[in-house]
Protein backbone atom coordinates (compact mmCIF):
# COMPACT_ATOMS: atom_id res chain seq x y z
CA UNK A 1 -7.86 -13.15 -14.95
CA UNK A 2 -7.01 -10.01 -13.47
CA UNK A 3 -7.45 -6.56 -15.68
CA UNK A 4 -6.24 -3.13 -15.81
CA UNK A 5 -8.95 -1.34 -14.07
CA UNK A 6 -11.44 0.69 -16.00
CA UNK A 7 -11.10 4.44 -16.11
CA UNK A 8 -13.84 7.19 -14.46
CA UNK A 9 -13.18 10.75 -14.14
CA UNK A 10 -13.74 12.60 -11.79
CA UNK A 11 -14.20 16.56 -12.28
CA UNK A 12 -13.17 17.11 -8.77
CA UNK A 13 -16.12 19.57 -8.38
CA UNK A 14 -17.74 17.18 -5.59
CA UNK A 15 -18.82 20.16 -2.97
CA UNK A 16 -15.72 20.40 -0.07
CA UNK A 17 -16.73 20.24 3.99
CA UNK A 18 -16.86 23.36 5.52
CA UNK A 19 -14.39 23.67 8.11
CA UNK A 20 -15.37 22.09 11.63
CA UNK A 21 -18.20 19.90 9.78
CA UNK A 22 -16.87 16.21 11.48
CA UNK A 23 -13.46 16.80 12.95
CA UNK A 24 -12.46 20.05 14.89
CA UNK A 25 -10.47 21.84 12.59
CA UNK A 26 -6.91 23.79 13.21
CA UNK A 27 -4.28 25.77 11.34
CA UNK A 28 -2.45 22.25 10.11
CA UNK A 29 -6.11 20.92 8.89
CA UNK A 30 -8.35 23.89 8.36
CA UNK A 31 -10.31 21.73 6.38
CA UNK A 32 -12.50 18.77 6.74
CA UNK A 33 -12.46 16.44 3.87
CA UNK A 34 -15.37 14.06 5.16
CA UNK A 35 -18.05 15.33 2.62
CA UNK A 36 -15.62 14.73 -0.44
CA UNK A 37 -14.54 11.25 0.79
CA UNK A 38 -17.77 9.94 1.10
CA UNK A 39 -18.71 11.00 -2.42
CA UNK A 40 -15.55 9.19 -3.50
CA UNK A 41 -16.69 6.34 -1.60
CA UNK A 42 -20.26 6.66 -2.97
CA UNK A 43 -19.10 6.73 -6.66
CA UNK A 44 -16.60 3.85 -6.38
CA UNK A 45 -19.83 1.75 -5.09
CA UNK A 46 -22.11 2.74 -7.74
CA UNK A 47 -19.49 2.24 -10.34
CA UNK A 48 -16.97 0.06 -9.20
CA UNK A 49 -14.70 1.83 -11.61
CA UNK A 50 -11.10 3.58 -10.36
CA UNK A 51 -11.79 7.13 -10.21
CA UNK A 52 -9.02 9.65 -11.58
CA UNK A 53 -8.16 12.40 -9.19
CA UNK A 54 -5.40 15.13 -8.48
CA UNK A 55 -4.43 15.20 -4.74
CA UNK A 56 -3.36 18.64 -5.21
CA UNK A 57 -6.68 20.03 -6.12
CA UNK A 58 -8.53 18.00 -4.07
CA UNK A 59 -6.00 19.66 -1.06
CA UNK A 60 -5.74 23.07 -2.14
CA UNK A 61 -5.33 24.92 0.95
CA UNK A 62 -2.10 22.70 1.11
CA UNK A 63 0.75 24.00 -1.13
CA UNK A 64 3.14 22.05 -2.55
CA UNK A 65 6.76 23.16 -0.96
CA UNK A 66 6.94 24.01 2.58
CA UNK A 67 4.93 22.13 5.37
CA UNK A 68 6.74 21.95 8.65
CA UNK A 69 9.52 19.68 8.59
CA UNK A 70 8.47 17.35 5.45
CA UNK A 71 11.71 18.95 3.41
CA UNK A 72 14.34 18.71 6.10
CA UNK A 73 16.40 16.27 4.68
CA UNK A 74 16.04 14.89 0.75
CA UNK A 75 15.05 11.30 -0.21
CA UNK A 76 13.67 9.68 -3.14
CA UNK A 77 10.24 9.05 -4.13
CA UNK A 78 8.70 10.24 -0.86
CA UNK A 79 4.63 10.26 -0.53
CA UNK A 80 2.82 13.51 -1.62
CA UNK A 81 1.75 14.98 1.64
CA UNK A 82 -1.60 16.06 0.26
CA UNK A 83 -2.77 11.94 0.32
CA UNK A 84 -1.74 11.42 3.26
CA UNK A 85 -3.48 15.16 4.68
CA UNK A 86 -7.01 13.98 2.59
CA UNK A 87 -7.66 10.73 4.34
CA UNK A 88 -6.49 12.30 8.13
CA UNK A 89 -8.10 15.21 7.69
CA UNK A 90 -11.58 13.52 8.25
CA UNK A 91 -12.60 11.40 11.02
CA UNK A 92 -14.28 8.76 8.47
CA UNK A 93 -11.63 6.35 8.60
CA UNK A 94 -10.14 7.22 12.19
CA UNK A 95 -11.12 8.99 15.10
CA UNK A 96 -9.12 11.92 16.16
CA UNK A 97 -7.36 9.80 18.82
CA UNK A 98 -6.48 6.65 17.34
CA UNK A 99 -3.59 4.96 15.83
CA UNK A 100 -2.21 5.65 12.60
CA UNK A 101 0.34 3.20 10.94
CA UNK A 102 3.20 3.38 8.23
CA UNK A 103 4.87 0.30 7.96
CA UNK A 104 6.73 1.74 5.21
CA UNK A 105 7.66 4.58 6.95
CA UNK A 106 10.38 6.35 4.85
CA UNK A 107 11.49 9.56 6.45
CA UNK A 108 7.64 9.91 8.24
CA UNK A 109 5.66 11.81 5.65
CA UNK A 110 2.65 9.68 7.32
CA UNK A 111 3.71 10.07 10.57
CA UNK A 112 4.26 13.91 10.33
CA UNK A 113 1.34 14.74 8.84
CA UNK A 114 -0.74 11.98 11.48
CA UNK A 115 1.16 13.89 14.74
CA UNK A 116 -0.17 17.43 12.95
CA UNK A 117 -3.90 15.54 13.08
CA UNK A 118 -3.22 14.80 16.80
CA UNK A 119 -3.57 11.70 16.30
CA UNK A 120 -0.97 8.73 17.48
CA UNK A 121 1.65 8.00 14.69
CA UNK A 122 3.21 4.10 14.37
CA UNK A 123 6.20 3.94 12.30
CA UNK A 124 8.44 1.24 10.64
CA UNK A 125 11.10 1.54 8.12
CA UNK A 126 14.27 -0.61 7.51
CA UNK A 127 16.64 2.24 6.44
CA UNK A 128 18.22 3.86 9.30
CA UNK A 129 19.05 7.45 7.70
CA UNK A 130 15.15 7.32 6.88
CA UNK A 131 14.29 6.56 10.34
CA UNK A 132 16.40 9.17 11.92
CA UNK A 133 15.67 11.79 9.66
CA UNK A 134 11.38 10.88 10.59
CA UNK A 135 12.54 10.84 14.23
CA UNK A 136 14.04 14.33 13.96
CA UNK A 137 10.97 15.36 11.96
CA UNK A 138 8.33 15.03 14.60
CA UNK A 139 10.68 15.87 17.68
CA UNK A 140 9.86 19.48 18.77
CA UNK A 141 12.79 21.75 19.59
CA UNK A 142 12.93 24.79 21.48
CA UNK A 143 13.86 27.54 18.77
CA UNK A 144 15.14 30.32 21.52
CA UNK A 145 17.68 27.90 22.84
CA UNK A 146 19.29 26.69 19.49
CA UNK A 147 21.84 29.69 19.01
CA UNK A 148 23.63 29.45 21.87
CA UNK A 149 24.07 25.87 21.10
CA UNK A 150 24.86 26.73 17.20
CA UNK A 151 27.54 29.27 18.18
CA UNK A 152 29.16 26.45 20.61
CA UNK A 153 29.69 24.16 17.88
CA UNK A 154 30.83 26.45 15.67
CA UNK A 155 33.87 26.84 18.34
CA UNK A 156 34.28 23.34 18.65
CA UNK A 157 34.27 22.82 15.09
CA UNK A 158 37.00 25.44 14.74
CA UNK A 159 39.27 23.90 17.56
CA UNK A 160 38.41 20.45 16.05
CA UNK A 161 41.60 18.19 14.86
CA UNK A 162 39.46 15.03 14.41
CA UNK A 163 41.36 13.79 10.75
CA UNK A 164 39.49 10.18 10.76
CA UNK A 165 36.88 10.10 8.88
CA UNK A 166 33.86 7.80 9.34
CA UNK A 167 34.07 4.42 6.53
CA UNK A 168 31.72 6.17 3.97
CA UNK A 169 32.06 4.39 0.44
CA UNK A 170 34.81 5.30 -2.43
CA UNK A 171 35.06 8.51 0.10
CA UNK A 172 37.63 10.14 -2.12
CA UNK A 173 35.54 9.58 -5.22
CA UNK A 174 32.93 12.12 -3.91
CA UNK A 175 35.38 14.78 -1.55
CA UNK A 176 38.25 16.54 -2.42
CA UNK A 177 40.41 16.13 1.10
CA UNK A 178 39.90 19.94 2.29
CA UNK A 179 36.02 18.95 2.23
CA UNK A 180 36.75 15.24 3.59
CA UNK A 181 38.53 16.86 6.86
CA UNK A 182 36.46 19.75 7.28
CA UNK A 183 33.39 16.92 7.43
CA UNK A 184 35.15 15.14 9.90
CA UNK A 185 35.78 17.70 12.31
CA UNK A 186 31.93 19.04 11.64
CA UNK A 187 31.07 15.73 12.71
CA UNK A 188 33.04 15.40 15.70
CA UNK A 189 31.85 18.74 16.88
CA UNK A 190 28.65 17.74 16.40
CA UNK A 191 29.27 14.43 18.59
CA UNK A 192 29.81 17.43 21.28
CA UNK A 193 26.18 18.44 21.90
CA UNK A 194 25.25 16.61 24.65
CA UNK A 195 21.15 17.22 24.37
CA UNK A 196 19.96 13.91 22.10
CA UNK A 197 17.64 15.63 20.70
CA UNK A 198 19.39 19.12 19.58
CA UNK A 199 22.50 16.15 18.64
CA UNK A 200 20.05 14.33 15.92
CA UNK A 201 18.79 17.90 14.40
CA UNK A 202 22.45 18.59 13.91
CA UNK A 203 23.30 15.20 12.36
CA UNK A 204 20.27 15.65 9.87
CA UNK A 205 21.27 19.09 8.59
CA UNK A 206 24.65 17.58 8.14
CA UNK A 207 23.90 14.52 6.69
CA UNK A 208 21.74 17.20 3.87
CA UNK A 209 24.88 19.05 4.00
CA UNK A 210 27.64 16.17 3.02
CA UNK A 211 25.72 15.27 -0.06
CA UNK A 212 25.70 19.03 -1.17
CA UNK A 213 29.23 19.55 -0.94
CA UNK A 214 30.14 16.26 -2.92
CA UNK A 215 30.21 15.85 -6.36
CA UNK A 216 27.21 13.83 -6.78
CA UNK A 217 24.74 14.80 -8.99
CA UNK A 218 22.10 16.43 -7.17
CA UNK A 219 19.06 15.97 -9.62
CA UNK A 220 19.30 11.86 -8.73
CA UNK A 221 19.02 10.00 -6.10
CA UNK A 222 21.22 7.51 -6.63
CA UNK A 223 25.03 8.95 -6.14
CA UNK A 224 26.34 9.51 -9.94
CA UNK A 225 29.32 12.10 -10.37
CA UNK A 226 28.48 15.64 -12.39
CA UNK A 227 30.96 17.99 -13.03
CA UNK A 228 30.88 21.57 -11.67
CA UNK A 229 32.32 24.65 -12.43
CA UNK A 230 35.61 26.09 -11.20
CA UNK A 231 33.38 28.46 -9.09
CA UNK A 232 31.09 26.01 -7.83
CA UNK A 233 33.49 23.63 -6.43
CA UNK A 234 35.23 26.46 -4.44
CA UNK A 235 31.51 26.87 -2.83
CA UNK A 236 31.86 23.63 -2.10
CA UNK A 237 35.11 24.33 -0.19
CA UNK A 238 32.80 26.69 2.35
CA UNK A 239 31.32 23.42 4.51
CA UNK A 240 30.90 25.44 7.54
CA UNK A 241 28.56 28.07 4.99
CA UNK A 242 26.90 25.31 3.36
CA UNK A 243 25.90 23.91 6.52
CA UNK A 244 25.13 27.11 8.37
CA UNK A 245 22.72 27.69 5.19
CA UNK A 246 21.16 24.15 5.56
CA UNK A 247 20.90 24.45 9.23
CA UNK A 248 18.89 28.11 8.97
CA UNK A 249 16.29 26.21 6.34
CA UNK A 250 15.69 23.45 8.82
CA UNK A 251 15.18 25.55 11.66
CA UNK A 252 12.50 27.37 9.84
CA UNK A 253 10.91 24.17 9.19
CA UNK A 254 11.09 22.90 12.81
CA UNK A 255 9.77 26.43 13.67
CA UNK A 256 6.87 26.52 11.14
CA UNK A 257 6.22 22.29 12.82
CA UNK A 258 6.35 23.35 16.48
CA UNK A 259 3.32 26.11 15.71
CA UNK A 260 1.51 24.21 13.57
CA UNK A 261 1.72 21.19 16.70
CA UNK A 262 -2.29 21.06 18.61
CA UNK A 263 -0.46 18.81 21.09
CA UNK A 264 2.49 16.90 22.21
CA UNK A 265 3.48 13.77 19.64
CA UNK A 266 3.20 10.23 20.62
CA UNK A 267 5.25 8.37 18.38
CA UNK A 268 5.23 4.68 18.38
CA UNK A 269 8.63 2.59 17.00
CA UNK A 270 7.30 -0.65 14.57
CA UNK A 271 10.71 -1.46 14.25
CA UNK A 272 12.61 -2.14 11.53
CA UNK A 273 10.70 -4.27 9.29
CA UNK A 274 7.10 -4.45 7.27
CA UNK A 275 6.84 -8.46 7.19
CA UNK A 276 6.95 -8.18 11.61
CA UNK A 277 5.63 -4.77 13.28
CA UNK A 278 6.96 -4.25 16.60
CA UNK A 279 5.44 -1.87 19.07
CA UNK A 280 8.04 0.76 20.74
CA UNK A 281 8.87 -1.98 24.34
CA UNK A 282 9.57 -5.12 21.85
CA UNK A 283 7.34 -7.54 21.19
CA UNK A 284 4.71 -7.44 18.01
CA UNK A 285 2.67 -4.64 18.37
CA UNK A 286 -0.90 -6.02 19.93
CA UNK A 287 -3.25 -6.98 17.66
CA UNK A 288 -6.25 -5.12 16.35
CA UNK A 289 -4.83 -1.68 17.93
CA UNK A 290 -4.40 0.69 14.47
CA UNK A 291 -7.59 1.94 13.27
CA UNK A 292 -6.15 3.30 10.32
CA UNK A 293 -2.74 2.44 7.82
CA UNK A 294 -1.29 4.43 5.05
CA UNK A 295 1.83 3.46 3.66
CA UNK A 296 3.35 3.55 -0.06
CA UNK A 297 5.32 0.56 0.13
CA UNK A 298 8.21 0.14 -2.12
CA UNK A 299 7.80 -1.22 -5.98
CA UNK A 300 9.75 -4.13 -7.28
CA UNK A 301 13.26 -3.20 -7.81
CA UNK A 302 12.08 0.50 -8.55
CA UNK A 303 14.32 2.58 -6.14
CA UNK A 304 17.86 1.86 -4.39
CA UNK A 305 16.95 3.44 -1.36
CA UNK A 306 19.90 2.34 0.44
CA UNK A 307 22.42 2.97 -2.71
CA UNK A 308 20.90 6.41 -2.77
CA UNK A 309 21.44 6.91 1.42
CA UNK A 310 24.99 5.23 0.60
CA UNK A 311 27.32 8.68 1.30
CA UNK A 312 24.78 9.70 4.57
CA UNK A 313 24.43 6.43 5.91
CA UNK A 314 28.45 6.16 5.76
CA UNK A 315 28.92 9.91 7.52
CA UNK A 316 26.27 9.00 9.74
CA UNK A 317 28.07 5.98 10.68
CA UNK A 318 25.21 3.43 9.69
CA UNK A 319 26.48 1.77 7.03
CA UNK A 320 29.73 1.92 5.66
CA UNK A 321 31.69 0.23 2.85
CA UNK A 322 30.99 -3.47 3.10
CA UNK A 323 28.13 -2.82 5.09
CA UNK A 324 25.53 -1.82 2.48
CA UNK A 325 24.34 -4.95 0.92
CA UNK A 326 23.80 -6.90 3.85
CA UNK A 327 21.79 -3.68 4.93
CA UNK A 328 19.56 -3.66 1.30
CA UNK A 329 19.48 -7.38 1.67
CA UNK A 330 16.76 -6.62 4.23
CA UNK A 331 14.82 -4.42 2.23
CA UNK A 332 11.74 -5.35 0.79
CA UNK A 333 11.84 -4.81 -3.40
CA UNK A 334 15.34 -5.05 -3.22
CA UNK A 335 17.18 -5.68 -7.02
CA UNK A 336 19.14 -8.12 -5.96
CA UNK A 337 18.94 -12.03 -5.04
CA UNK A 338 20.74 -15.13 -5.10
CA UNK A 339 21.30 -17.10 -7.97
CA UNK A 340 19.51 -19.85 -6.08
CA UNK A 341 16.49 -18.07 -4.96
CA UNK A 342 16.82 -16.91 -9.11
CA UNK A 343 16.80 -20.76 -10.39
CA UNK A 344 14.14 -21.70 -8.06
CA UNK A 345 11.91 -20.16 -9.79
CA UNK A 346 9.81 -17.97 -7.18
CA UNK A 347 5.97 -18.65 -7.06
CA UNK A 348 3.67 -16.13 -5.04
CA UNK A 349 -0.23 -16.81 -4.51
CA UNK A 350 -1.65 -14.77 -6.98
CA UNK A 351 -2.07 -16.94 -10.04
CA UNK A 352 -2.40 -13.70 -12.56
CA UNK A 353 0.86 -12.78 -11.18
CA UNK A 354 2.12 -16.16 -11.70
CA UNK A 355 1.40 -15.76 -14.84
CA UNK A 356 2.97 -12.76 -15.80
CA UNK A 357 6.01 -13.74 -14.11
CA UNK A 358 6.51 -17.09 -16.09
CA UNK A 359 6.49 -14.96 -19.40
CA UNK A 360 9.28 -12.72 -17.73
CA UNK A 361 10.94 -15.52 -16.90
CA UNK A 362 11.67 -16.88 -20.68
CA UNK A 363 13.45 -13.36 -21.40
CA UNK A 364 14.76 -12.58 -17.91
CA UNK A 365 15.16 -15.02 -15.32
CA UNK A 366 16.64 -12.62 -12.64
CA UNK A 367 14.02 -10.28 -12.97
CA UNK A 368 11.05 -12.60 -13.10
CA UNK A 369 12.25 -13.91 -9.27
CA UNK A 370 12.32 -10.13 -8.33
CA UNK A 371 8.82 -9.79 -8.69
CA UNK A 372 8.07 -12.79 -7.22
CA UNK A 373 9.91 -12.50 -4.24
CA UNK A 374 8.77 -8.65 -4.19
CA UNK A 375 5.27 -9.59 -3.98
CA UNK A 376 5.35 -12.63 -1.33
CA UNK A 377 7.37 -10.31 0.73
CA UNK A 378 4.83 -7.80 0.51
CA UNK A 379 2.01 -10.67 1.08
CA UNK A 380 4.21 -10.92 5.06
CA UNK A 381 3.68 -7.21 5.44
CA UNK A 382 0.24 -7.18 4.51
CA UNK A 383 -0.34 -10.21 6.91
CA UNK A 384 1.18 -7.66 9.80
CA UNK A 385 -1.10 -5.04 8.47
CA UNK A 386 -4.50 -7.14 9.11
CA UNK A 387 -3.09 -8.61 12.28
CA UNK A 388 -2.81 -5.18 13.60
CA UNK A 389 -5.90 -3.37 12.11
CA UNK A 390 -8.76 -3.14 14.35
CA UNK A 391 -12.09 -4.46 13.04
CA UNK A 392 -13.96 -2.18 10.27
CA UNK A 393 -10.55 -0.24 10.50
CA UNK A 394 -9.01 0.81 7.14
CA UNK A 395 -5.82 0.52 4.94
CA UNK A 396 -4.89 2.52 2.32
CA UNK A 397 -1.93 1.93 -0.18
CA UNK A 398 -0.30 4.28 -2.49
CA UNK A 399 1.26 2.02 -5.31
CA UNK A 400 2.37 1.91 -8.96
CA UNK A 401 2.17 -0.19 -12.20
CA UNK A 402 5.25 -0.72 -14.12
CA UNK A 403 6.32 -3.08 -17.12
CA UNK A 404 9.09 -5.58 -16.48
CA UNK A 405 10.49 -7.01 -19.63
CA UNK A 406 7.24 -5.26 -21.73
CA UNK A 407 4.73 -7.09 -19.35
CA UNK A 408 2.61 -5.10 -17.92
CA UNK A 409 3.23 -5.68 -13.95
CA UNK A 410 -0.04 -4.86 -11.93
CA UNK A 411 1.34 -4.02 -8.60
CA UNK A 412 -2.11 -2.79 -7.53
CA UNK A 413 -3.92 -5.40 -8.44
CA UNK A 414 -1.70 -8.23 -7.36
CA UNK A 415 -1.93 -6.54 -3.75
CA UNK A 416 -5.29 -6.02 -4.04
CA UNK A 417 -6.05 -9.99 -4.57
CA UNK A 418 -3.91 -10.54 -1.11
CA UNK A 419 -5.66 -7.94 0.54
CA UNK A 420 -9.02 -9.44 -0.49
CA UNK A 421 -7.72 -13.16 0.08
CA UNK A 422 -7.05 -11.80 3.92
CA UNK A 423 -10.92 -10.29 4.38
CA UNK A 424 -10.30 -6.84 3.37
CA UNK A 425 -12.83 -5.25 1.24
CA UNK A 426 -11.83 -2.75 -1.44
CA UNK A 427 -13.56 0.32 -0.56
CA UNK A 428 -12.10 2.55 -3.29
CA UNK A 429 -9.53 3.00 -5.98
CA UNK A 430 -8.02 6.23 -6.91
CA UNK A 431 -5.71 6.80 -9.33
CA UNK A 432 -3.17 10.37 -9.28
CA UNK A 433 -0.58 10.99 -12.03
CA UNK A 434 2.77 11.50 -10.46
CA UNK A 435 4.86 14.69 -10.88
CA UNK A 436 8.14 15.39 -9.75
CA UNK A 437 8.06 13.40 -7.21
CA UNK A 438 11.29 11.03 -7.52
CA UNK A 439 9.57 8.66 -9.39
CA UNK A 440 9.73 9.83 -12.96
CA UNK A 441 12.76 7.94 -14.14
CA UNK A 442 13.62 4.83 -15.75
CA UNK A 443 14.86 2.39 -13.20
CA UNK A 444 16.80 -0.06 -15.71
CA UNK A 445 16.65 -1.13 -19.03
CA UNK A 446 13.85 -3.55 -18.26
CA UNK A 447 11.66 -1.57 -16.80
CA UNK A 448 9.64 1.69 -17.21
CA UNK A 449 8.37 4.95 -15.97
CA UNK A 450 6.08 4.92 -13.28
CA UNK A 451 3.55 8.35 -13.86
CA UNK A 452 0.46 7.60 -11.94
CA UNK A 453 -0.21 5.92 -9.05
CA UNK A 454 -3.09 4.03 -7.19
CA UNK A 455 -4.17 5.00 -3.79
CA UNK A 456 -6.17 1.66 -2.65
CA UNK A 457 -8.29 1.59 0.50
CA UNK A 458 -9.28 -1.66 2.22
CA UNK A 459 -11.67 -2.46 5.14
CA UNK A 460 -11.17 -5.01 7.68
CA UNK A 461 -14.07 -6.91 8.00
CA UNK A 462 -15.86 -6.69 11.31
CA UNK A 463 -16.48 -10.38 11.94
């Protein structure tokens, strides 16, 4: 029977690398973390016991708030940079030219931080607003060139008469129409810029933009009307401001990401879903050619990634109104299933799982076949995963425990039992409380708050 894993603290006093020690070091990692990840490593086998950390202390030298382009566009629950930055900034687990992969991309916290490294960044994600807003990220753009092309769309978004809106959902629940039009001709002005690459950094500040001047509260994810103040609707009224104020933020960003670049990105498209990684020409991407994964996949009906995307992907023109299930239908954790796939009650090949789920079951059938689906979806991905890896390469997953129904719902160690049943070995278990990072809420009334998460790590066996 599987168990919570026991507790061990760690003081975080284990002495840091000094800079240059494995890797060579530059202003986006100053540090080398290879000294304190072996002593993690070193405990875990002597104890076998998860080891408590904080991510931010272990990463001091990298604040939390601005880092290049991570905050260009919002999203819930994203990865703390800081994990991803500890395991890259070494060349322990990969060498400074290999492969990283994220087949759980997101909008490319991974692959941000892994172009930053130098190294070669793979990427997957189903979510198209995720996936252009991590394109946009780690595409470079020439900063002296921008204002002439800013003050060109500002004249084409004055002469603009476009009055059709794209189909974004219950539109005139979230605009007032002086907002609705003046998004519409932004948009079409945008449509104007003919350089693809200047285009997309426009459509990301605007996409940031559109959910600002709605009425959606801005503290969730998940569109929910707030009301505002007489005074703060008419700022509302000012799209062209709010923009132009969005727009200044990001190029800062893509300013502060362009000096901290060592060399040119190579970014490599996975395609659009976990359970079969693509590499950028079609076809599956070849096998045993990632040295290293990290990914935080998605929980079981935790976040409505697409539901929360809803009024972007519609202005974007990804996914209107009748086009979002069908879109979160291919997600992997999704809340929603058939009634058949519900009544067929869902096994998965982890029997402690199996058994949890059967008690959920007896009080909620729907959410029972949620997990179960959940977890031999993620049992496809994880199959990718060790089809890719090289040999002796490593994977490591940032995941959460939750209750369903008042069972206690061991994400991490349901994954871990696939990852072991495939050959991988698990290296190390970390566990970091969670703050403020999108995750802190109660999902439904049958679940509960996720605080602290486990960062696994897995080694492909070399046989």
């Amino acid at each position: 029977m599987l168990q919570a894993p026991n507790d061990h603290s760690l003081l975080n006093d284990a002495p840091m690398a000094k800079p240059g020690e494995n890797r060579q070091c530059n202003e986006a990692y100053p540090v080398d973390t290879s000294t304190e990840l072996r002593a993690l490593f070193d405990l875990y086998a002597t104890t076998g016991n998860s080891i408590e950390v904080s991510f931010r202390k272990m990463v001091p030298w990298l604040k939390v708030g601005e880092r290049a382009t991570h905050y260009l566009h919002p999203y819930p629950a994203k990865l703390l940079p800081h994990i991803a930055h500890f395991f890259l900034a070494s060349e322990a687990l990969c060498s400074n030219e290999g492969t990283v992969l994220d087949p759980f991309g997101g909008t490319g916290t991974v692959a941000l931080e892994t172009v930053l490294s130098g190294r070669i960044a793979a990427y997957s994600d189903t979510n198209p607003l995720a996936r252009a807003i991590a394109k946009t990220k780690v595409t470079p753009i020439d900063i002296e060139i921008i204002q002439p092309k800013i003050e060109a769309l500002h004249t084409r978004f004055l002469r603009s008469r476009s009055k059709n809106p794209p189909n974004v959902i219950n539109i005139r629940k979230w605009y007032s129409d002086s907002i609705i039009s003046q998004l519409s001709r932004l948009k079409a002005a945008i449509e104007g810029e003919l350089d693809d690459d200047y285009r997309h950094f426009f459509l990301i500040s605007f996409s940031a933009t559109a959910r600002k001047v709605s009425i959606a509260d801005p503290r969730l994810s998940v569109p929910v009307q707030q009301e505002f103040s007489p005074t703060e609707l008419k700022e509302k009224e000012k799209v062209w401001a709010r923009f132009s104020e969005q727009l200044s933020n990001n190029i800062s960003r893509a300013k502060n990401f362009k000096n901290l670049l060592s060399s040119s990105p190579h970014i490599i498209d996975a395609g659009v879903d976990a359970r079969s990684i693509l590499r950028e020409l079609g076809g599956h991407l070849d096998e045993n050619s990632v040295e290293l994964i990290i990914t935080s996949p998605p929980y079981a009906g935790a976040q409505k990634y697409i539901r929360a995307s809803s009024l972007s992907l519609g202005w974007l023109g990804f996914a209107g109104e009748g086009e979002l299930k069908p879109l979160e239908n291919k997600t992997i954790g999704r809340e929603h299933l058939l009634k058949s796939v519900v009544d067929s009650a869902v096994k998965t090949s982890v029997p402690e799982a199996n058994e949890v789920i059967s008690r959920i079951r007896k009080i909620n059938p729907a959410r029972a076949a949620i997990c179960a689906v959940y977890l031999n979806e993620m049992e496809a991905s994880i199959i990718q995963m060790t089809r890719v890896l090289k040999a002796g390469g490593y994977a490591v997953i940032v995941i959460g425990n939750n209750h369903v129904c008042g069972e206690a719902f061991l994400s991490s160690e349901y994954i871990s039992s696939i990852f072991n049943s495939l050959g991988l070995r698990t290296k190390l278990k970390l566990i970091d409380e969670i703050k403020s990072r999108g995750l802190m809420t109660k999902r439904n009334k049958t679940a509960s708050m996720i605080t602290r998460e486990w960062v696994l790590v897995f080694q492909k066996s070399f046989n």
